[in-house]
C-alpha atoms as a PDB file:
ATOM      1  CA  UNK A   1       0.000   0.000   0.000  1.00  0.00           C
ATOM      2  CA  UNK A   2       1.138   3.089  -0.771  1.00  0.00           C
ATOM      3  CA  UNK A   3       1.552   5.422   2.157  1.00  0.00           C
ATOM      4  CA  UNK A   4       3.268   8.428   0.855  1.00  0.00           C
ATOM      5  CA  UNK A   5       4.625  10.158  -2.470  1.00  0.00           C
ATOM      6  CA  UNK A   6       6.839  13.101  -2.535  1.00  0.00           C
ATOM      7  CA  UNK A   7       7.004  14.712  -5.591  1.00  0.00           C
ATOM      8  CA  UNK A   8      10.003  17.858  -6.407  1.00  0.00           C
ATOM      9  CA  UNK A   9      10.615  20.016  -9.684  1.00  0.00           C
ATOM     10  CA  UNK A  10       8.512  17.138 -11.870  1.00  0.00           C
ATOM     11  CA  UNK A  11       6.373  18.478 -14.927  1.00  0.00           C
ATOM     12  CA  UNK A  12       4.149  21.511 -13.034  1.00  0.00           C
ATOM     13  CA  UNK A  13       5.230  20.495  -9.476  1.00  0.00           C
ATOM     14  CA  UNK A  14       7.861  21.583  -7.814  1.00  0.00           C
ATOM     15  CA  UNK A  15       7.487  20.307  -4.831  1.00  0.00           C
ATOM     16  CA  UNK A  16       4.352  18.002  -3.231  1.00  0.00           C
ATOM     17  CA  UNK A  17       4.157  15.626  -0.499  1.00  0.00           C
ATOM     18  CA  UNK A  18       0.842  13.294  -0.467  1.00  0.00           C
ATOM     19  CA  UNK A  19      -0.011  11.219   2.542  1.00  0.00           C
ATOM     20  CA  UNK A  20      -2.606   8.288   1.996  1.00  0.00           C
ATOM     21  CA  UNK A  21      -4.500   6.045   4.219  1.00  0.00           C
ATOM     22  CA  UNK A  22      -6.289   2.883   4.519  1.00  0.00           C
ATOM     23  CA  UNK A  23      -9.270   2.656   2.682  1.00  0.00           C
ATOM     24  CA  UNK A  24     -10.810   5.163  -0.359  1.00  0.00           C
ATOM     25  CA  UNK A  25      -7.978   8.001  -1.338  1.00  0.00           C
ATOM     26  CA  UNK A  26      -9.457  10.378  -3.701  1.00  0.00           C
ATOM     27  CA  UNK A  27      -7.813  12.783  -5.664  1.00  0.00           C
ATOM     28  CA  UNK A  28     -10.257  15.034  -7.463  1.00  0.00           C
ATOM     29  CA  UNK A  29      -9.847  18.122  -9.706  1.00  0.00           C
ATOM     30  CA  UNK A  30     -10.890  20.069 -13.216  1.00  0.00           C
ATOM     31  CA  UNK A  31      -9.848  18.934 -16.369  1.00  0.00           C
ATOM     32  CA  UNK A  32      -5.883  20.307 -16.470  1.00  0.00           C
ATOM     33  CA  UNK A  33      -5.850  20.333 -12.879  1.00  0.00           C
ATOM     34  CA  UNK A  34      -2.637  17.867 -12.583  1.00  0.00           C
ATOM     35  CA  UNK A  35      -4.241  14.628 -12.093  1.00  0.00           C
ATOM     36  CA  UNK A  36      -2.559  13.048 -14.766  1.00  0.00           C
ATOM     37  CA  UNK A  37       0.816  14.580 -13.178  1.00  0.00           C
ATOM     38  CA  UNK A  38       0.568  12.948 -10.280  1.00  0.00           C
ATOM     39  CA  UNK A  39       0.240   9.156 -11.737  1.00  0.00           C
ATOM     40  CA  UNK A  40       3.309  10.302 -13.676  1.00  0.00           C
ATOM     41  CA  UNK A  41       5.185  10.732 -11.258  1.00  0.00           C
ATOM     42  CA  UNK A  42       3.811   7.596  -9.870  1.00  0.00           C
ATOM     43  CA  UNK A  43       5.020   5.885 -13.068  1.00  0.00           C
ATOM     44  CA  UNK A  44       8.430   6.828 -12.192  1.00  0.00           C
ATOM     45  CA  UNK A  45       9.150   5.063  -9.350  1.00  0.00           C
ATOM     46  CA  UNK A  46       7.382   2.041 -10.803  1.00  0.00           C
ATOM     47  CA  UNK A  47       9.981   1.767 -13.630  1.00  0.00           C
ATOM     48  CA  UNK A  48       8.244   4.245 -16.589  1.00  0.00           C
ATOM     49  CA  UNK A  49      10.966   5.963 -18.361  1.00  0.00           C
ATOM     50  CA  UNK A  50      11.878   9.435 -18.566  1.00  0.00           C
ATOM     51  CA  UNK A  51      13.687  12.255 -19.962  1.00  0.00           C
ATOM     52  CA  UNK A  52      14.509  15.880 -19.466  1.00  0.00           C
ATOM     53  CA  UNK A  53      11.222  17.186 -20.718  1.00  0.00           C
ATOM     54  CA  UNK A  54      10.053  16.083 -16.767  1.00  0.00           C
ATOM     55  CA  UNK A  55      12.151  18.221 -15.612  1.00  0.00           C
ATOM     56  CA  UNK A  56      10.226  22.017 -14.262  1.00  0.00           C
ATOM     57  CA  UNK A  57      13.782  23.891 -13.809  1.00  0.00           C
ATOM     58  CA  UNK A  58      16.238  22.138 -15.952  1.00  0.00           C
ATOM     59  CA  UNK A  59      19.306  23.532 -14.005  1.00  0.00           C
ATOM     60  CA  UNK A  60      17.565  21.342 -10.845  1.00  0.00           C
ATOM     61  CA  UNK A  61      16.951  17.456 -11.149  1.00  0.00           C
ATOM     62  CA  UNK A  62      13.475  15.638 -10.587  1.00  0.00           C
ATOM     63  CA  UNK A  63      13.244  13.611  -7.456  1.00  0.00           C
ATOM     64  CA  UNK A  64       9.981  11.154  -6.876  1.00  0.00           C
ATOM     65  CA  UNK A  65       9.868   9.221  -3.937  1.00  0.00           C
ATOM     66  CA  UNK A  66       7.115   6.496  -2.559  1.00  0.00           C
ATOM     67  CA  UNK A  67       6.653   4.958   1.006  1.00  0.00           C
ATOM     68  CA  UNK A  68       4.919   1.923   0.768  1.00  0.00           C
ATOM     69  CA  UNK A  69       3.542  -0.754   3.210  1.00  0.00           C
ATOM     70  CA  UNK A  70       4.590  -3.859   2.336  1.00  0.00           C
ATOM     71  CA  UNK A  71       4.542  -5.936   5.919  1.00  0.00           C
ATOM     72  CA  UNK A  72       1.162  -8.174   3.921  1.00  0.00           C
ATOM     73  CA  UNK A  73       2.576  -8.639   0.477  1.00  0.00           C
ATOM     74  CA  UNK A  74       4.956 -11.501   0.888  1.00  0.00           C
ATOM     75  CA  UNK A  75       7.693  -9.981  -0.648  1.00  0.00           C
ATOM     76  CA  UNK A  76      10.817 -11.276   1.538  1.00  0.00           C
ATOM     77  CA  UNK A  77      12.352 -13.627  -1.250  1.00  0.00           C
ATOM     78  CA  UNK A  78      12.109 -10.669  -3.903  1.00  0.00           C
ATOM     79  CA  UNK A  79      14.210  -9.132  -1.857  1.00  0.00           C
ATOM     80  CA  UNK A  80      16.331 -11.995  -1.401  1.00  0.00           C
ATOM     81  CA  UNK A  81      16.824 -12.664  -4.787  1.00  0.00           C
ATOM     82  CA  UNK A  82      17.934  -9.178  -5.508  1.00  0.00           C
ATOM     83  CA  UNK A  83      20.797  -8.876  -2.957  1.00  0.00           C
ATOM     84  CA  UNK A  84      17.689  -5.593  -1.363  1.00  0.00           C
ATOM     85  CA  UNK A  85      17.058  -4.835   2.752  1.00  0.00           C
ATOM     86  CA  UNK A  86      13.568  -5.762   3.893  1.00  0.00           C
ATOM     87  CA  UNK A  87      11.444  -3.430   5.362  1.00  0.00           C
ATOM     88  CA  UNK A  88       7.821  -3.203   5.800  1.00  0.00           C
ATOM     89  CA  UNK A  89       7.897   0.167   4.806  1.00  0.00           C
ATOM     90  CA  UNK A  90       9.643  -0.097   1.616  1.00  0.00           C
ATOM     91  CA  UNK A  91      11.126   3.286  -0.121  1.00  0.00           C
ATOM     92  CA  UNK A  92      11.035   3.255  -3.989  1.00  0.00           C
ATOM     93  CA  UNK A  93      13.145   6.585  -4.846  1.00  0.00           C
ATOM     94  CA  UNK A  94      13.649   7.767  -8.634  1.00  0.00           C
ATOM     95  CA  UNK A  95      16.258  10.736  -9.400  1.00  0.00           C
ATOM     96  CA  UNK A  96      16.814  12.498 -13.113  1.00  0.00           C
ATOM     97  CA  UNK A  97      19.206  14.677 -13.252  1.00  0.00           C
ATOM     98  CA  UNK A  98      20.038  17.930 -15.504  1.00  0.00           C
ATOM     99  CA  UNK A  99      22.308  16.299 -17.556  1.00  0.00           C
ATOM    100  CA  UNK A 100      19.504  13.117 -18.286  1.00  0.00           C
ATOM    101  CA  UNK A 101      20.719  10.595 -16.323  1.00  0.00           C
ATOM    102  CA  UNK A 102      18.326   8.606 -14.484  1.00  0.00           C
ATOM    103  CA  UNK A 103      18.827   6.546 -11.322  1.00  0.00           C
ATOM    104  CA  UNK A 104      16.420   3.773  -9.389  1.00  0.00           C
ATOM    105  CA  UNK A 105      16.867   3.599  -5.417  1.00  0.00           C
ATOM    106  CA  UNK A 106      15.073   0.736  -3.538  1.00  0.00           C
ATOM    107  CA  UNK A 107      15.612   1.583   0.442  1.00  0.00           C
ATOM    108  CA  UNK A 108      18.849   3.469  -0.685  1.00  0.00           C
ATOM    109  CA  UNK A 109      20.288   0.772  -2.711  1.00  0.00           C
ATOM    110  CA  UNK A 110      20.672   1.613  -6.404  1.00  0.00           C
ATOM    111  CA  UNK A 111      18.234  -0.879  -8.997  1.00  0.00           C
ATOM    112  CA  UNK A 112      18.122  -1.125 -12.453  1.00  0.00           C
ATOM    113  CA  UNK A 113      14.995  -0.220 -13.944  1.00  0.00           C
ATOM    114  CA  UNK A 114      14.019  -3.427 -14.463  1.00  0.00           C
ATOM    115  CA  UNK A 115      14.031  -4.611 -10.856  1.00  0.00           C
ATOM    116  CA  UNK A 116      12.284  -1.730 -10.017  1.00  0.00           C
ATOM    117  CA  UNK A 117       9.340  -2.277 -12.598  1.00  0.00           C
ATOM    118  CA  UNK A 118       9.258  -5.842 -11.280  1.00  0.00           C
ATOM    119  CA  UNK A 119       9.038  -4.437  -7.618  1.00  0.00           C
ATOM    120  CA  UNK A 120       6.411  -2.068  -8.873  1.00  0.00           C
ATOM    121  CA  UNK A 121       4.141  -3.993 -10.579  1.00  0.00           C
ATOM    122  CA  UNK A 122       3.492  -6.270  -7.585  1.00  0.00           C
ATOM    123  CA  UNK A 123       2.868  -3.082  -5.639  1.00  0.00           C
ATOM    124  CA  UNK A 124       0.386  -0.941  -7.452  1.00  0.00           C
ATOM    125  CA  UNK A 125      -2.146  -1.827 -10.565  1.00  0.00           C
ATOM    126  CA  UNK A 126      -3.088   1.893 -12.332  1.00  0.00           C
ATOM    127  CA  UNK A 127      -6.259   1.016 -13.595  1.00  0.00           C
ATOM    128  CA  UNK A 128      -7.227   4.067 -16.149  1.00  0.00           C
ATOM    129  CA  UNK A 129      -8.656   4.157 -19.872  1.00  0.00           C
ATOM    130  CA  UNK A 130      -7.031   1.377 -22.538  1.00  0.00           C
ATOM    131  CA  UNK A 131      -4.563   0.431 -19.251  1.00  0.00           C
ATOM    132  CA  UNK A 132      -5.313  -2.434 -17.505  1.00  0.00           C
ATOM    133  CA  UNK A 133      -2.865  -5.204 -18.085  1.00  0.00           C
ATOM    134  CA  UNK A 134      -2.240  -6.497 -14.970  1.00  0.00           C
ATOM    135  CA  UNK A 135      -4.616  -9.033 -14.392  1.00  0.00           C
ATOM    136  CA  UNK A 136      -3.826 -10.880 -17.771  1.00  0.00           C
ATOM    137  CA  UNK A 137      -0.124 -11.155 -16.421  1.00  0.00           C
ATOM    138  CA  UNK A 138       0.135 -14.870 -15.295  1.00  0.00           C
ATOM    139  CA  UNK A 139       2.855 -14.300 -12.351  1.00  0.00           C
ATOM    140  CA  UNK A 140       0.304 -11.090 -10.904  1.00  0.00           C
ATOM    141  CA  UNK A 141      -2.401 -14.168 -11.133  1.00  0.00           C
ATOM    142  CA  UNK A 142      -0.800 -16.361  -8.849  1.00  0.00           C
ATOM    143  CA  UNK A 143       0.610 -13.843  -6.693  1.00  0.00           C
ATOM    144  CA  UNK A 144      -3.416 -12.889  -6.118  1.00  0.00           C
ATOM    145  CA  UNK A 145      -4.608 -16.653  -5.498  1.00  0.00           C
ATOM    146  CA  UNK A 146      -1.821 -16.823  -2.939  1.00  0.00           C
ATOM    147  CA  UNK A 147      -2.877 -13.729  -0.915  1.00  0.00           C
ATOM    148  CA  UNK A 148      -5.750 -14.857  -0.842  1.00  0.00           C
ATOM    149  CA  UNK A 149      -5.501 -18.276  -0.048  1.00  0.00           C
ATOM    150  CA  UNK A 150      -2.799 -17.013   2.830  1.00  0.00           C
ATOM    151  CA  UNK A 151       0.102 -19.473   1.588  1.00  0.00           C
ATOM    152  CA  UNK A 152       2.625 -16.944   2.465  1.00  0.00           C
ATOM    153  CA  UNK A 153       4.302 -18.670   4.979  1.00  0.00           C
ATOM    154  CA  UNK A 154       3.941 -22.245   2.898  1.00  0.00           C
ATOM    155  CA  UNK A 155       4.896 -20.083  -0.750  1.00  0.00           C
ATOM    156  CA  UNK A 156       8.122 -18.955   0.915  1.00  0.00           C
ATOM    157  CA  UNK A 157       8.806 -22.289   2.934  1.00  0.00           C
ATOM    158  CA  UNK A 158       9.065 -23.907  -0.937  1.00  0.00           C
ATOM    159  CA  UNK A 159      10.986 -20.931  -2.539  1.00  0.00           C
ATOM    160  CA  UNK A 160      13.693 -21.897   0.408  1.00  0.00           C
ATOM    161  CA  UNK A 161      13.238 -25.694   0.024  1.00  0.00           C
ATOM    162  CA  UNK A 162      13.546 -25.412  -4.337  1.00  0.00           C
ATOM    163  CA  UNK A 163      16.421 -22.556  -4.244  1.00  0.00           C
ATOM    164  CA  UNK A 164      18.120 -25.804  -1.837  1.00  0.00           C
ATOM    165  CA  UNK A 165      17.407 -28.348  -4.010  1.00  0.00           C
ATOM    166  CA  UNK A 166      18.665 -26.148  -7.381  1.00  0.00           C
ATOM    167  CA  UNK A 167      22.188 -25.396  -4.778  1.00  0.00           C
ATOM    168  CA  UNK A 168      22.577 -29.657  -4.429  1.00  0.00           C
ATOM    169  CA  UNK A 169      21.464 -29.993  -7.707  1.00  0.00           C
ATOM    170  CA  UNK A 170      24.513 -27.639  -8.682  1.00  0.00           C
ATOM    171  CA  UNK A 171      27.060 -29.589  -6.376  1.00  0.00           C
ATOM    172  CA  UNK A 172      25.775 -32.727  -7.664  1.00  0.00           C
ATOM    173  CA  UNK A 173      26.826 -31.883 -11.483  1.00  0.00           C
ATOM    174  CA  UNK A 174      29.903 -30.485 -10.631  1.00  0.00           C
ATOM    175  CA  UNK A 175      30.670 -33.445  -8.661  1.00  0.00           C
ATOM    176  CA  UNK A 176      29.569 -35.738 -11.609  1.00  0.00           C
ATOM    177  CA  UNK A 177      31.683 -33.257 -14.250  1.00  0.00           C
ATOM    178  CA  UNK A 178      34.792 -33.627 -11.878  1.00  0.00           C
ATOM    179  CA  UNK A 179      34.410 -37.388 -11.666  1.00  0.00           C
ATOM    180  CA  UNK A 180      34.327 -37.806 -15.646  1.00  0.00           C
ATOM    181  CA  UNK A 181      37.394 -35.557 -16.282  1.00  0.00           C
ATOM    182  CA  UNK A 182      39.245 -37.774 -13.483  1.00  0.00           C
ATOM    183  CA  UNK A 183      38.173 -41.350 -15.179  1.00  0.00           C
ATOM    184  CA  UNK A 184      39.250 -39.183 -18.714  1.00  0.00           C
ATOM    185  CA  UNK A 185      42.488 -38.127 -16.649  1.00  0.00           C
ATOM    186  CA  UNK A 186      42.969 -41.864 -15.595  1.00  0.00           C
ATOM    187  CA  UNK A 187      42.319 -43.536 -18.693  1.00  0.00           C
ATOM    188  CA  UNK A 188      45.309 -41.224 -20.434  1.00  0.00           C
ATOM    189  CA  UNK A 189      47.736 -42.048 -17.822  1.00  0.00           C
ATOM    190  CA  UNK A 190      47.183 -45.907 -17.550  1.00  0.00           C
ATOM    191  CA  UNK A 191      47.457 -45.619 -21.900  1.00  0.00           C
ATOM    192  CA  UNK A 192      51.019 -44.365 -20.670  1.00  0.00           C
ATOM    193  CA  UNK A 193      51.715 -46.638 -18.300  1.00  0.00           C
ATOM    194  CA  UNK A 194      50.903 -49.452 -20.325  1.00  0.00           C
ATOM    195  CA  UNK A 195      53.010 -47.958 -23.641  1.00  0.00           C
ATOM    196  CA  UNK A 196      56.286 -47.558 -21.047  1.00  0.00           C
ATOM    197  CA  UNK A 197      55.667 -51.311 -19.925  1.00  0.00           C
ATOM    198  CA  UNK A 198      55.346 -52.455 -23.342  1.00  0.00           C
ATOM    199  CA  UNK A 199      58.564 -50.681 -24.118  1.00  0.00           C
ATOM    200  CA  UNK A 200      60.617 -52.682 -21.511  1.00  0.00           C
ATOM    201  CA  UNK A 201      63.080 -49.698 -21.143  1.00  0.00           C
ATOM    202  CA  UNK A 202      66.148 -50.912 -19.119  1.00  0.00           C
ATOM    203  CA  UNK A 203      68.099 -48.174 -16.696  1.00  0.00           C
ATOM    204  CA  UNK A 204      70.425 -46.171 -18.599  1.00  0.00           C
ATOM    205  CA  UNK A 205      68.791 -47.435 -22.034  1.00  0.00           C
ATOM    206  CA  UNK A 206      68.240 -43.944 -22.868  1.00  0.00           C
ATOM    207  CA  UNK A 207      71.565 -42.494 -22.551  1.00  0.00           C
ATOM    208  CA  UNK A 208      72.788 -45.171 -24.574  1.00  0.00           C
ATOM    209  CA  UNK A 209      70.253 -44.781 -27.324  1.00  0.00           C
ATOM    210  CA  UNK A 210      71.080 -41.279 -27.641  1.00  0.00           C
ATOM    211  CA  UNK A 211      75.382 -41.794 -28.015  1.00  0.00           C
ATOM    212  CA  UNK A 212      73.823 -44.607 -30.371  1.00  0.00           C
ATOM    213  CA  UNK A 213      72.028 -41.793 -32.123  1.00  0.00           C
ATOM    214  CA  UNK A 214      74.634 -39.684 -32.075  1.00  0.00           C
ATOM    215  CA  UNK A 215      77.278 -41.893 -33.605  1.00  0.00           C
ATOM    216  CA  UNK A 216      74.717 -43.050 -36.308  1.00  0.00           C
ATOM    217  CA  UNK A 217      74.234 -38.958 -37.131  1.00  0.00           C
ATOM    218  CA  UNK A 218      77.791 -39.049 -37.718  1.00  0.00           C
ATOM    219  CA  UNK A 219      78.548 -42.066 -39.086  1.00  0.00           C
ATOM    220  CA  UNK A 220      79.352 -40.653 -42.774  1.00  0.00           C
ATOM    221  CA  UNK A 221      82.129 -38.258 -41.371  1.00  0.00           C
ATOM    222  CA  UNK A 222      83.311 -40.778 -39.113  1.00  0.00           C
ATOM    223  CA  UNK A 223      84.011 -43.326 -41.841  1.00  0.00           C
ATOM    224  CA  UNK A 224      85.816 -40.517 -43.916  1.00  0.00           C
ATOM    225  CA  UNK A 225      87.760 -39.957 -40.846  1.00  0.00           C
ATOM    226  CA  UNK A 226      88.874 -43.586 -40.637  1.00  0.00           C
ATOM    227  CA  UNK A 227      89.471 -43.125 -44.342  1.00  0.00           C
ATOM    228  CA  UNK A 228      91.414 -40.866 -44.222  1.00  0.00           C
ATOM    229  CA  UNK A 229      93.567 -42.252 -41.488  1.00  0.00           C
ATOM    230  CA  UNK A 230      94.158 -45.184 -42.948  1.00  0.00           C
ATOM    231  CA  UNK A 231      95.207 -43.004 -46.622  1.00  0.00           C
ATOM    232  CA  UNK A 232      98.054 -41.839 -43.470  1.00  0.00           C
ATOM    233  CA  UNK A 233      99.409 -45.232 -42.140  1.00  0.00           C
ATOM    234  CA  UNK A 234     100.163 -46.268 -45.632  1.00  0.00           C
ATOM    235  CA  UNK A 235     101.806 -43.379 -46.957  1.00  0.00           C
ATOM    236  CA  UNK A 236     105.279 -44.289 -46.822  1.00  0.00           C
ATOM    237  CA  UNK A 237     106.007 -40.696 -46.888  1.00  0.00           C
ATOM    238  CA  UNK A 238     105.923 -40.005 -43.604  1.00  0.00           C
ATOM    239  CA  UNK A 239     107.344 -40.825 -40.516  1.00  0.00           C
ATOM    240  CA  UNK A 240     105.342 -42.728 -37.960  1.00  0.00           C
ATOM    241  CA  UNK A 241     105.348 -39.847 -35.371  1.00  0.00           C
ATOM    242  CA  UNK A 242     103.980 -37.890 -38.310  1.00  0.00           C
ATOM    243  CA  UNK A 243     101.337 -40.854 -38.874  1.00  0.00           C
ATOM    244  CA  UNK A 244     100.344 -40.368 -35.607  1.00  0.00           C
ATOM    245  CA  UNK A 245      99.993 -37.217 -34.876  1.00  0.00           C
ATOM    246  CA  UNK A 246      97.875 -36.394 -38.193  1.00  0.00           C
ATOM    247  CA  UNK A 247      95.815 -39.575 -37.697  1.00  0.00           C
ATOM    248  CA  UNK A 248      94.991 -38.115 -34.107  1.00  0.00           C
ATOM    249  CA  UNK A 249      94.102 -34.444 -35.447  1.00  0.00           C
ATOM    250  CA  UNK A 250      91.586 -36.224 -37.839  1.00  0.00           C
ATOM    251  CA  UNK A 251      90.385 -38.535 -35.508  1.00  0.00           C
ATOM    252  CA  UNK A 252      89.658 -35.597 -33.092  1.00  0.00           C
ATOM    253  CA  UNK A 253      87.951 -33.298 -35.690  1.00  0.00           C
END
């Protein structure tokens, strides 16, 4: 229920403050008297957009701020959902400034506009000529059979009870997605295992393999090293301390 609405430097008005009660509020007037003004500046803090054409003095922004009762309305786990404090007398706040920027305040905490329609809508239904959508809106529909049913308490007992099952839910496929990439993990490493066994590698095998490899790289220069070395020994040419000592200098390049 809406208990309050403060109005400053919106359209005509710049400033109002309109208290309403329990029961039948009127608000009555001529034709042009501001009527109209007033449920737009209602529309604000329900999520309507706006630009600087709201604005009375453009050098001053528009502020439009609501008080509203909402201790019957079962509206804890909207609040929950939306990281909002709870309190039975909710503020919905709206600010435009100069420049055109537009901010959403629910109890002091900034909302997108979205959040603040949704808020809204569940608050107040502006019933007025070709505007009367609310009652074909399936989620207002159910919110209305559980008022009056009184399943509060029971409607927010099973929001707590599914939002549980949805958290172990959660846990329980991460669990199951963990469990698959470890049998994927262990599968890879017992293909490993099972190549290295196959292999039969002996201790020091693969130092050995690699002089092996080495040597085999070389093999070509290494026979025209021997070659050549044995071109030396037979030339008669030479003495055999010159033999030597050139077959060593090839043997060593």
């Amino acid at each position: 229920m809406l208990t309050k609405l403060a109005v400053s430097n919106y359209a005509l008005i710049s400033n109002l403050e309109v208290e309403f009660h329990s029961g039948l509020n009127s608000v009555t007037g001529e034709t042009g008297a501001g009527k109209s003004i007033i449920l737009g500046a209602l529309g604000l803090i329900l999520g309507n957009r706006a630009d600087l054409s709201v604005l009375k003095n453009r050098d001053e922004k528009c502020i439009v701020e609501g008080i509203f009762d909402v201790g019957n309305y079962e509206l804890q786990p909207f609040f929950n959902e939306n990281d909002l404090d709870y309190d039975n007398l909710t503020i919905l706040r709206r600010e435009i400034t100069p420049s055109g920027k537009s901010r959403a305040f629910i109890n002091d905490t900034p909302v997108t506009l979205k959040t603040m329609r949704e808020l809204g809508l569940q608050l107040i239904d502006i019933h007025s000529q070709h505007q009367n959508l609310e009652p074909g809106n399936r989620k207002f529909q159910l919110t209305l059979v559980d008022a009056v049913a009184g399943t509060g308490k029971l409607l927010s007992e099973y929001r707590g009870l599914y939002q549980h099952f949805n958290s172990l839910k959660k846990n329980l496929e991460a669990l199951v997605e963990k469990s698959e990439n470890e049998r994927a993990d262990l599968d890879y490493w017992q293909f490993q295992f099972n190549q290295l066994d196959e292999a039969m590698l002996q201790e020091n095998e693969q130092e050995e393999l690699e002089t092996e490899l080495e040597q085999l790289t070389h093999a070509e220069e290494i026979k025209s090293a021997f070659s050549e070395v044995q071109q030396l020994l037979d030339d008669e040419r030479f003495s055999v301390v010159q033999q030597i000592n050139e077959s060593h200098k090839k043997l060593e390049s």
